[in-house]
Structure formats: structure tokens, C-alpha cells
N, C-alpha and C. Protein backbone atom coordinates (compact mmCIF):
# COMPACT_ATOMS: atom_id res chain seq x y z
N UNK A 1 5.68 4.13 -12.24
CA UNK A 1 4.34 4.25 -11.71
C UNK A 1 4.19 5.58 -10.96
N UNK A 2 3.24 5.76 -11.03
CA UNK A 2 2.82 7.32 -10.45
C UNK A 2 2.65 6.84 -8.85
N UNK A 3 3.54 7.99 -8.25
CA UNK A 3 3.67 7.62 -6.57
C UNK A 3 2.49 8.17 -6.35
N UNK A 4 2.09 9.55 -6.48
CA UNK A 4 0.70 9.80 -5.65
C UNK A 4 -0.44 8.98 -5.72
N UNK A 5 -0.58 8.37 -7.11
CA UNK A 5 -1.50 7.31 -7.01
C UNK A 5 -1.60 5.79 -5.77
N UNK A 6 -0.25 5.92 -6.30
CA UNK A 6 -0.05 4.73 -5.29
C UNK A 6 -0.24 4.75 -3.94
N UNK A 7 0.01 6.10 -3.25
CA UNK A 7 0.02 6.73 -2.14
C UNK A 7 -1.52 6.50 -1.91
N UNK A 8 -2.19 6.99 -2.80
CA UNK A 8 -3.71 7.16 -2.32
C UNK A 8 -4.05 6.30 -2.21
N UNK A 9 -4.17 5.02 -3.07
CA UNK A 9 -4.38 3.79 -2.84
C UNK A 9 -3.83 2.88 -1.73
N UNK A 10 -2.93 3.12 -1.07
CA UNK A 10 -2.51 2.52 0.07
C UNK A 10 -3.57 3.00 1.42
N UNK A 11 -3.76 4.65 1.20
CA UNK A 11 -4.44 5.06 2.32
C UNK A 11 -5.48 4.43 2.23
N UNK A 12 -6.70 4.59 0.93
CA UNK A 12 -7.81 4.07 0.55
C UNK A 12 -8.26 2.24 1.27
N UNK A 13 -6.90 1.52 1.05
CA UNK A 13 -6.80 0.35 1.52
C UNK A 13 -7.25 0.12 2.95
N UNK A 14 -5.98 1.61 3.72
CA UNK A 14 -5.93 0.93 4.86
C UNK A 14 -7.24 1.72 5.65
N UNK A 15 -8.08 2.01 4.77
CA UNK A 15 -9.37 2.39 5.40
C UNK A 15 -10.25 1.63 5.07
N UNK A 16 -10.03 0.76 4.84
CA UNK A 16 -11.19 -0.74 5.00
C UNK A 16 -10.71 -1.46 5.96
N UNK A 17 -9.46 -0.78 6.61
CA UNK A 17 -9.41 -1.83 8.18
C UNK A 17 -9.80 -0.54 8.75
N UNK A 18 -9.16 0.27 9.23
CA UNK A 18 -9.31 1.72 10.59
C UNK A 18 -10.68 2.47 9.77
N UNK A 19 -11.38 2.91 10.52
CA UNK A 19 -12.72 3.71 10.58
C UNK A 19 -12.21 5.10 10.57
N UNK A 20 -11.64 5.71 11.60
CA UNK A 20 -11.10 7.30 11.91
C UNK A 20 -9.94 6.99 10.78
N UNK A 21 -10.37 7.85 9.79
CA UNK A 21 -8.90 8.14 9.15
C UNK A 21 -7.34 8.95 9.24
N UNK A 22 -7.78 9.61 10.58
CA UNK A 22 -6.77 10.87 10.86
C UNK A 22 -5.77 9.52 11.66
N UNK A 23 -6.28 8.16 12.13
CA UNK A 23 -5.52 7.45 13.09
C UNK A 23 -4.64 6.03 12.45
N UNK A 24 -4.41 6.63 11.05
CA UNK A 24 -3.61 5.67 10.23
C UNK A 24 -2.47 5.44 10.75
N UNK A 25 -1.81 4.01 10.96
CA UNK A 25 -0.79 3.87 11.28
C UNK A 25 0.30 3.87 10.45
N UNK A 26 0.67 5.02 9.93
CA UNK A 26 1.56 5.17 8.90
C UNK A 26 2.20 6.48 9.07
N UNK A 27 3.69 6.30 8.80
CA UNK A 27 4.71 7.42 8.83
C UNK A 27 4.71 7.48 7.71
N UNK A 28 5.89 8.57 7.02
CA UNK A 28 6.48 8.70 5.66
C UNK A 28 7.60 7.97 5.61
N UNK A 29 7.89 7.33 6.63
CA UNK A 29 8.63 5.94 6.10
C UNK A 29 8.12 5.18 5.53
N UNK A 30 7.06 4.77 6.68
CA UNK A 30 6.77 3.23 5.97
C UNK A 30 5.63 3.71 4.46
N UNK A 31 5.09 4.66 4.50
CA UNK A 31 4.58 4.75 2.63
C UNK A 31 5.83 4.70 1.79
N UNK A 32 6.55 4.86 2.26
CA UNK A 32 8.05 4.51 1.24
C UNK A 32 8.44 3.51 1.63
N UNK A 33 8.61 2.58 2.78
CA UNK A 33 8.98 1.53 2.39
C UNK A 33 7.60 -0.02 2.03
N UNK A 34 6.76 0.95 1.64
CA UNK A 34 5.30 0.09 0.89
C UNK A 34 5.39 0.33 -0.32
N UNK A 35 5.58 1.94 -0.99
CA UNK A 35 5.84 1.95 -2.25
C UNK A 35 6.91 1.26 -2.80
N UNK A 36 7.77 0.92 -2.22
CA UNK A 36 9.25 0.26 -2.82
C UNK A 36 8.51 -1.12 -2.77
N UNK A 37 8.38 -1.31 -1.88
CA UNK A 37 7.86 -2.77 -1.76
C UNK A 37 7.05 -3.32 -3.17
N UNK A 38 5.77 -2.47 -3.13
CA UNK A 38 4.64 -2.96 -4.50
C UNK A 38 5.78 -2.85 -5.97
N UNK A 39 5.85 -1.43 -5.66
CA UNK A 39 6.79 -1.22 -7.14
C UNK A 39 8.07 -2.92 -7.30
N UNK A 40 8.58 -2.64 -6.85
CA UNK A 40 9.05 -4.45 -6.85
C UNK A 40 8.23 -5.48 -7.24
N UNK A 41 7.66 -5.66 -6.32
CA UNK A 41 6.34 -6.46 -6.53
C UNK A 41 5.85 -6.72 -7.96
N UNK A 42 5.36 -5.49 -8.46
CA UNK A 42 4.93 -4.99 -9.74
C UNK A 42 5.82 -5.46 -10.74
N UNK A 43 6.83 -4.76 -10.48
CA UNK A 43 7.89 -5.32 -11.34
C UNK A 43 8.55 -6.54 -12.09
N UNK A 44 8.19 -7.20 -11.19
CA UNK A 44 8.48 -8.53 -10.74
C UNK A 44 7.21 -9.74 -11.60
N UNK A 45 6.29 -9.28 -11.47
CA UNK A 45 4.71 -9.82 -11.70
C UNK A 45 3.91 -8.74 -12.36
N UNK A 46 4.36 -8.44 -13.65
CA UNK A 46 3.68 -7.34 -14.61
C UNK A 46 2.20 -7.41 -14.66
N UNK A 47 1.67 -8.90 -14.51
CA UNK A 47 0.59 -9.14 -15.00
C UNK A 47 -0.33 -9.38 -13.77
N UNK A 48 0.14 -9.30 -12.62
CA UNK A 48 -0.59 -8.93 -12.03
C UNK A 48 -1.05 -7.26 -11.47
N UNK A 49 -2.45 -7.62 -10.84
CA UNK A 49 -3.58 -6.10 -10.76
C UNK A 49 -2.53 -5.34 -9.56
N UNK A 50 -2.22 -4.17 -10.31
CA UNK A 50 -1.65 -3.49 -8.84
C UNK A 50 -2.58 -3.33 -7.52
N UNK A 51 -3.91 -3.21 -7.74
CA UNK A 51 -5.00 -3.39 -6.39
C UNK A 51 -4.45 -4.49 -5.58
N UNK A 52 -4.41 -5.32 -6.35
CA UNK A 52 -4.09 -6.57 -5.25
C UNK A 52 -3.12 -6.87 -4.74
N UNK A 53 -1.54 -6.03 -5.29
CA UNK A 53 -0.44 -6.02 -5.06
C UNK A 53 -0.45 -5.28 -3.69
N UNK A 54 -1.07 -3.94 -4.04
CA UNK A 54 -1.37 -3.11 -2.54
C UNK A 54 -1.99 -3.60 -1.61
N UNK A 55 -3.22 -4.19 -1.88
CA UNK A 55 -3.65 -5.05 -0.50
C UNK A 55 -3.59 -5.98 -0.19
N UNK A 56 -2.69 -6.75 -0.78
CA UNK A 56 -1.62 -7.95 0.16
C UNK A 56 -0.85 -7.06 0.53
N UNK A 57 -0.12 -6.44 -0.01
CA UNK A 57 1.21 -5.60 1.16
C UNK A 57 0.80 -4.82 1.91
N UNK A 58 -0.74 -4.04 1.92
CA UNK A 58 -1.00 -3.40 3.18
C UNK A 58 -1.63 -4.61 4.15
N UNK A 59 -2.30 -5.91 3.98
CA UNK A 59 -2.95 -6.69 4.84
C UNK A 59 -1.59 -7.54 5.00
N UNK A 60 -0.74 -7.14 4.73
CA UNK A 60 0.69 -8.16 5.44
C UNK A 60 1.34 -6.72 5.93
N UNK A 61 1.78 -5.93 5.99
CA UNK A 61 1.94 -4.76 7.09
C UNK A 61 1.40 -4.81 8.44
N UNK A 62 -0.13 -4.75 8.25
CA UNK A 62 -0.80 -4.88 9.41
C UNK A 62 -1.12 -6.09 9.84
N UNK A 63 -0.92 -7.19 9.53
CA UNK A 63 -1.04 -8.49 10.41
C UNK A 63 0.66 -8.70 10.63
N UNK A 64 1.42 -7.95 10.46
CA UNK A 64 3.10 -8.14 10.45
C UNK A 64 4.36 -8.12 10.96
């Protein structure tokens, strides 16, 4: 899977919770340990929508 995509889509996500986007709570850890996460995920459950893979693992990050 293409990481930058995935990357963007995580940010994209977590801007339907935070308003100011410069105040994301995210290092370059944890986008790597979210991308590992989905990619698993994915892996795991082919047939499911990667959208929804990302925003359960970003809405379980942040309630987490």
C-alpha cells in the first residue's frame, strides 16, 4: 500500500475530530505505529474498506 496515501488519510481523519490542524496529536512515531497497525489490519481483512480500517484505528488512538 502506498504510505503517503495512507499518511494523508490518517491526517484527513484526524481532522474531523481537531479543528486547528497545525495541533495534531501526532509524532512520526505514532504515523508509523498507525500505518503498521492498518497495514495489518488490511492484511488481515482484504475485504474490508481501508477508510474504515483508518478510522477505527484513528477513533481508537484517540479515545485510547
Amino acid at each position: 500500500m502506498d504510505k503517503k496515501l495512507i499518511f494523508k488519510m490518517i491526517q484527513n481523519c484526524f481532522k474531523q475530530y481537531y479543528q486547528n490542524n497545525e495541533n495534531l496529536p501526532l509524532s512520526e512515531r505514532d504515523y508509523e505505529e498507525l500505518y503498521n497497525q492498518i497495514t495489518q489490519l488490511k492484511a488481515r481483512h482484504p475485504e474490508a474498506e481501508l477508510y474504515e480500517i483508518i478510522n477505527d484505528s484513528v477513533y481508537e488512538f484517540i479515545t485510547g
